[in-house]
Protein backbone atom coordinates (compact mmCIF):
# COMPACT_ATOMS: atom_id res chain seq x y z
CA UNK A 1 9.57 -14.29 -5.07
CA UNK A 2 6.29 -15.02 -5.75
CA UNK A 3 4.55 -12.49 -3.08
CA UNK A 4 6.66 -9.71 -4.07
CA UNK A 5 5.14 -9.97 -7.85
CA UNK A 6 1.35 -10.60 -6.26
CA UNK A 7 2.05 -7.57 -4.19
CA UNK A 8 3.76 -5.69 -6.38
CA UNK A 9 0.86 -6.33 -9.04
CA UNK A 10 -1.53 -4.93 -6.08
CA UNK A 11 0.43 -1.94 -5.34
CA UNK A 12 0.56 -0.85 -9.30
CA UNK A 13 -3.04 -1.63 -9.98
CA UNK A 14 -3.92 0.54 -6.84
CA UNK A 15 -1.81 3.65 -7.62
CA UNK A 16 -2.91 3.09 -11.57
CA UNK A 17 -6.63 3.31 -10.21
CA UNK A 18 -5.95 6.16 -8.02
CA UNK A 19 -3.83 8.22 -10.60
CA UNK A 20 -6.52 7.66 -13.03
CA UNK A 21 -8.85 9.10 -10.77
CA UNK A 22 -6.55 11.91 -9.42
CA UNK A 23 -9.22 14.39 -10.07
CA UNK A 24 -11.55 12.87 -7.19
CA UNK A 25 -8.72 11.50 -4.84
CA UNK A 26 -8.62 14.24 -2.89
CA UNK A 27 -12.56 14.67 -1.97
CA UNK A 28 -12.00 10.41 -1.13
CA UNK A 29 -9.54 11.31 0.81
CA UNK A 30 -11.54 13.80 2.97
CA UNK A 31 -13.59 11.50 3.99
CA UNK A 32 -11.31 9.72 6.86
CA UNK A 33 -11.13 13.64 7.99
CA UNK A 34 -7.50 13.19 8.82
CA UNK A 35 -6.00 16.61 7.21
CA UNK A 36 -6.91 19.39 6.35
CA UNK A 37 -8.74 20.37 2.23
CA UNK A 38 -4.96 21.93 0.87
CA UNK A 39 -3.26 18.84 2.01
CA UNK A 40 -5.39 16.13 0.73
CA UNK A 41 -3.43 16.17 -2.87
CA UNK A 42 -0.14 16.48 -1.43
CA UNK A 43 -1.42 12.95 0.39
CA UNK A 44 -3.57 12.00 -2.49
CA UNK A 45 0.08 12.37 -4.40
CA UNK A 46 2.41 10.86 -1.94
CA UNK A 47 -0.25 7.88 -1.82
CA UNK A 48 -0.14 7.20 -5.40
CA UNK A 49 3.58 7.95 -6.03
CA UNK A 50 4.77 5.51 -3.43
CA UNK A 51 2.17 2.91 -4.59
CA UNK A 52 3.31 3.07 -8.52
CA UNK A 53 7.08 3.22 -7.11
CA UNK A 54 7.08 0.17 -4.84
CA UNK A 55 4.67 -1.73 -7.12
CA UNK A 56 6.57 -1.69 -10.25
CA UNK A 57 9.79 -1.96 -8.45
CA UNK A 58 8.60 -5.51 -6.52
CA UNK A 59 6.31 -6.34 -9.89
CA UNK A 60 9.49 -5.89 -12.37
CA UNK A 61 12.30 -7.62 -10.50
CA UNK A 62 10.90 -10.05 -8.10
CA UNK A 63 13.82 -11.70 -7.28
CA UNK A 64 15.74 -8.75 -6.19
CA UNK A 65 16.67 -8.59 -2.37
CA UNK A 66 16.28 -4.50 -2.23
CA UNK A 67 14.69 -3.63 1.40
CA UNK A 68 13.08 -0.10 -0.18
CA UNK A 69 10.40 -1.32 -2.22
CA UNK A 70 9.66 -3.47 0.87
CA UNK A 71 9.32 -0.46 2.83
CA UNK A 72 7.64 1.49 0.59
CA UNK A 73 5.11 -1.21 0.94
CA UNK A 74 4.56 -1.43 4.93
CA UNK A 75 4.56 2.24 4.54
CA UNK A 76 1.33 1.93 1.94
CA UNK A 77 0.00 -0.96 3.97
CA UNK A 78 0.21 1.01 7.02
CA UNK A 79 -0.79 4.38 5.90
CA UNK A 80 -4.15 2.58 4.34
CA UNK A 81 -4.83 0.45 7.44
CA UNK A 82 -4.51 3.41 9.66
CA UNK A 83 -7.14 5.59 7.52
CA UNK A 84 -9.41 3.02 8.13
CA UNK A 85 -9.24 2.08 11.44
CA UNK A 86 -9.55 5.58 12.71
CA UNK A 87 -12.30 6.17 10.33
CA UNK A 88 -14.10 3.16 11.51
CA UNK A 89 -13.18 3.79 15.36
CA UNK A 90 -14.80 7.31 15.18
CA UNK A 91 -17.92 5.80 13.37
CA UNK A 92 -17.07 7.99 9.86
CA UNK A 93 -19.38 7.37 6.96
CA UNK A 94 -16.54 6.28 4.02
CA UNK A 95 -18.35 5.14 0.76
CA UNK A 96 -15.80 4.63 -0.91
CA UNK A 97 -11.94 3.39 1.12
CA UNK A 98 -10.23 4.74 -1.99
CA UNK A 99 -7.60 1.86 -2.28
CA UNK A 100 -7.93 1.73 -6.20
CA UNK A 101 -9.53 5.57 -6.63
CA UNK A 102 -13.02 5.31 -8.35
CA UNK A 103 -12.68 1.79 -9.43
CA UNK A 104 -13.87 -1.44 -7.73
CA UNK A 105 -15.85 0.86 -4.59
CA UNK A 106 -15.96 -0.50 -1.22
CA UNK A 107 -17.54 1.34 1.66
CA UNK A 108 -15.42 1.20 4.71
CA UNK A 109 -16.61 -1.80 6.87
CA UNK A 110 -15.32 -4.93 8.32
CA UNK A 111 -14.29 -6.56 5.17
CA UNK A 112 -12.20 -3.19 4.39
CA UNK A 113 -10.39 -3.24 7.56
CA UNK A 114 -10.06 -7.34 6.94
CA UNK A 115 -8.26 -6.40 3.64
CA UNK A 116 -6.08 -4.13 5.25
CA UNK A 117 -5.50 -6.18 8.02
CA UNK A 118 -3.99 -8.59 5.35
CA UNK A 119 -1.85 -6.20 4.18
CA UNK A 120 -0.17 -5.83 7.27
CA UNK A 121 0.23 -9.67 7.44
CA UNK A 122 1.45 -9.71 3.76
CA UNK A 123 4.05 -6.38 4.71
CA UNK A 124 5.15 -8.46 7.53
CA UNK A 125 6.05 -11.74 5.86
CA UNK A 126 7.34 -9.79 2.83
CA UNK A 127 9.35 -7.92 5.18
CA UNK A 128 10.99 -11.03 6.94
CA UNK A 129 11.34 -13.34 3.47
CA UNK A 130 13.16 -10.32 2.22
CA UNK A 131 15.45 -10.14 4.90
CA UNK A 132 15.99 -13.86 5.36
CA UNK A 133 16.93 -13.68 1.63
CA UNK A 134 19.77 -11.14 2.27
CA UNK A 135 21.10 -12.95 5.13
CA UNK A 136 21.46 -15.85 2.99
CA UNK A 137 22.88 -14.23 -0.13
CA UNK A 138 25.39 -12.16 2.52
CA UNK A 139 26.20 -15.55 3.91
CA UNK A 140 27.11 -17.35 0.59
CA UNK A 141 28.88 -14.72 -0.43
CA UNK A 142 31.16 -14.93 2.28
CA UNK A 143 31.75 -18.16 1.88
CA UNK A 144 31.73 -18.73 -1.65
């Protein structure tokens, strides 16, 4: 219960960052050079949307045993690591990874791709507590 409110929290404080700074989001975004200028806000938007939907959803009921906002999170968690370890594979200058929009700037680097790499970790057990937890809600309802 516990991680999905720390991660939730995460999640919404990153998509409130980014949506707050939904003017510049885009031009952050073109710096992993992943897609082309038009479709940087449709990314920019799909970013944030999934970030404020799977944040609040984990951050407001914690308990709950739903697999989508765990999804939605590997899906964030991915997307994010991904930017960055192609950026940083092809030897792209990021100053700034984006992951809460103008606030709290990190160049991409080794501690970026460590936070990221965390994220995976975090999707990962969040992913397998959340399905242990249905399993044993499905069992005792079965036998209660």
């Amino acid at each position: 219960m516990w991680l999905r409110a720390v991660l939730g929290a995460i999640l919404t404080v990153m998509g409130a960052g980014q949506l707050v700074s939904w003017p510049v989001m885009p031009d952050i975004l073109a710096a992993y050079q992943v897609a082309p200028a038009a479709a940087l806000p449709w990314l920019a938007a799909v970013l944030i949307l999934a970030e404020l939907a799977g944040g609040l959803w984990l951050l407001t009921r914690p308990r709950s045993c739903a697999l989508t906002p765990v999804w939605i999170y590997v899906g964030v968690a991915v997307a994010w690591a991904g930017l960055a370890a192609q950026a940083f594979a092809r030897g792209l200058t990021v100053d700034n990874c984006g992951c809460f929009g103008r606030f709290l700037i990190q160049g991409l680097g080794w501690f970026v791709l460590l936070q990221d790499a965390l994220l995976l970790l975090y999707a990962g057990l969040l992913l397998r507590a959340t399905r242990k937890a249905r399993a044993r809600s499905a069992a005792a309802g079965a036998t209660g």
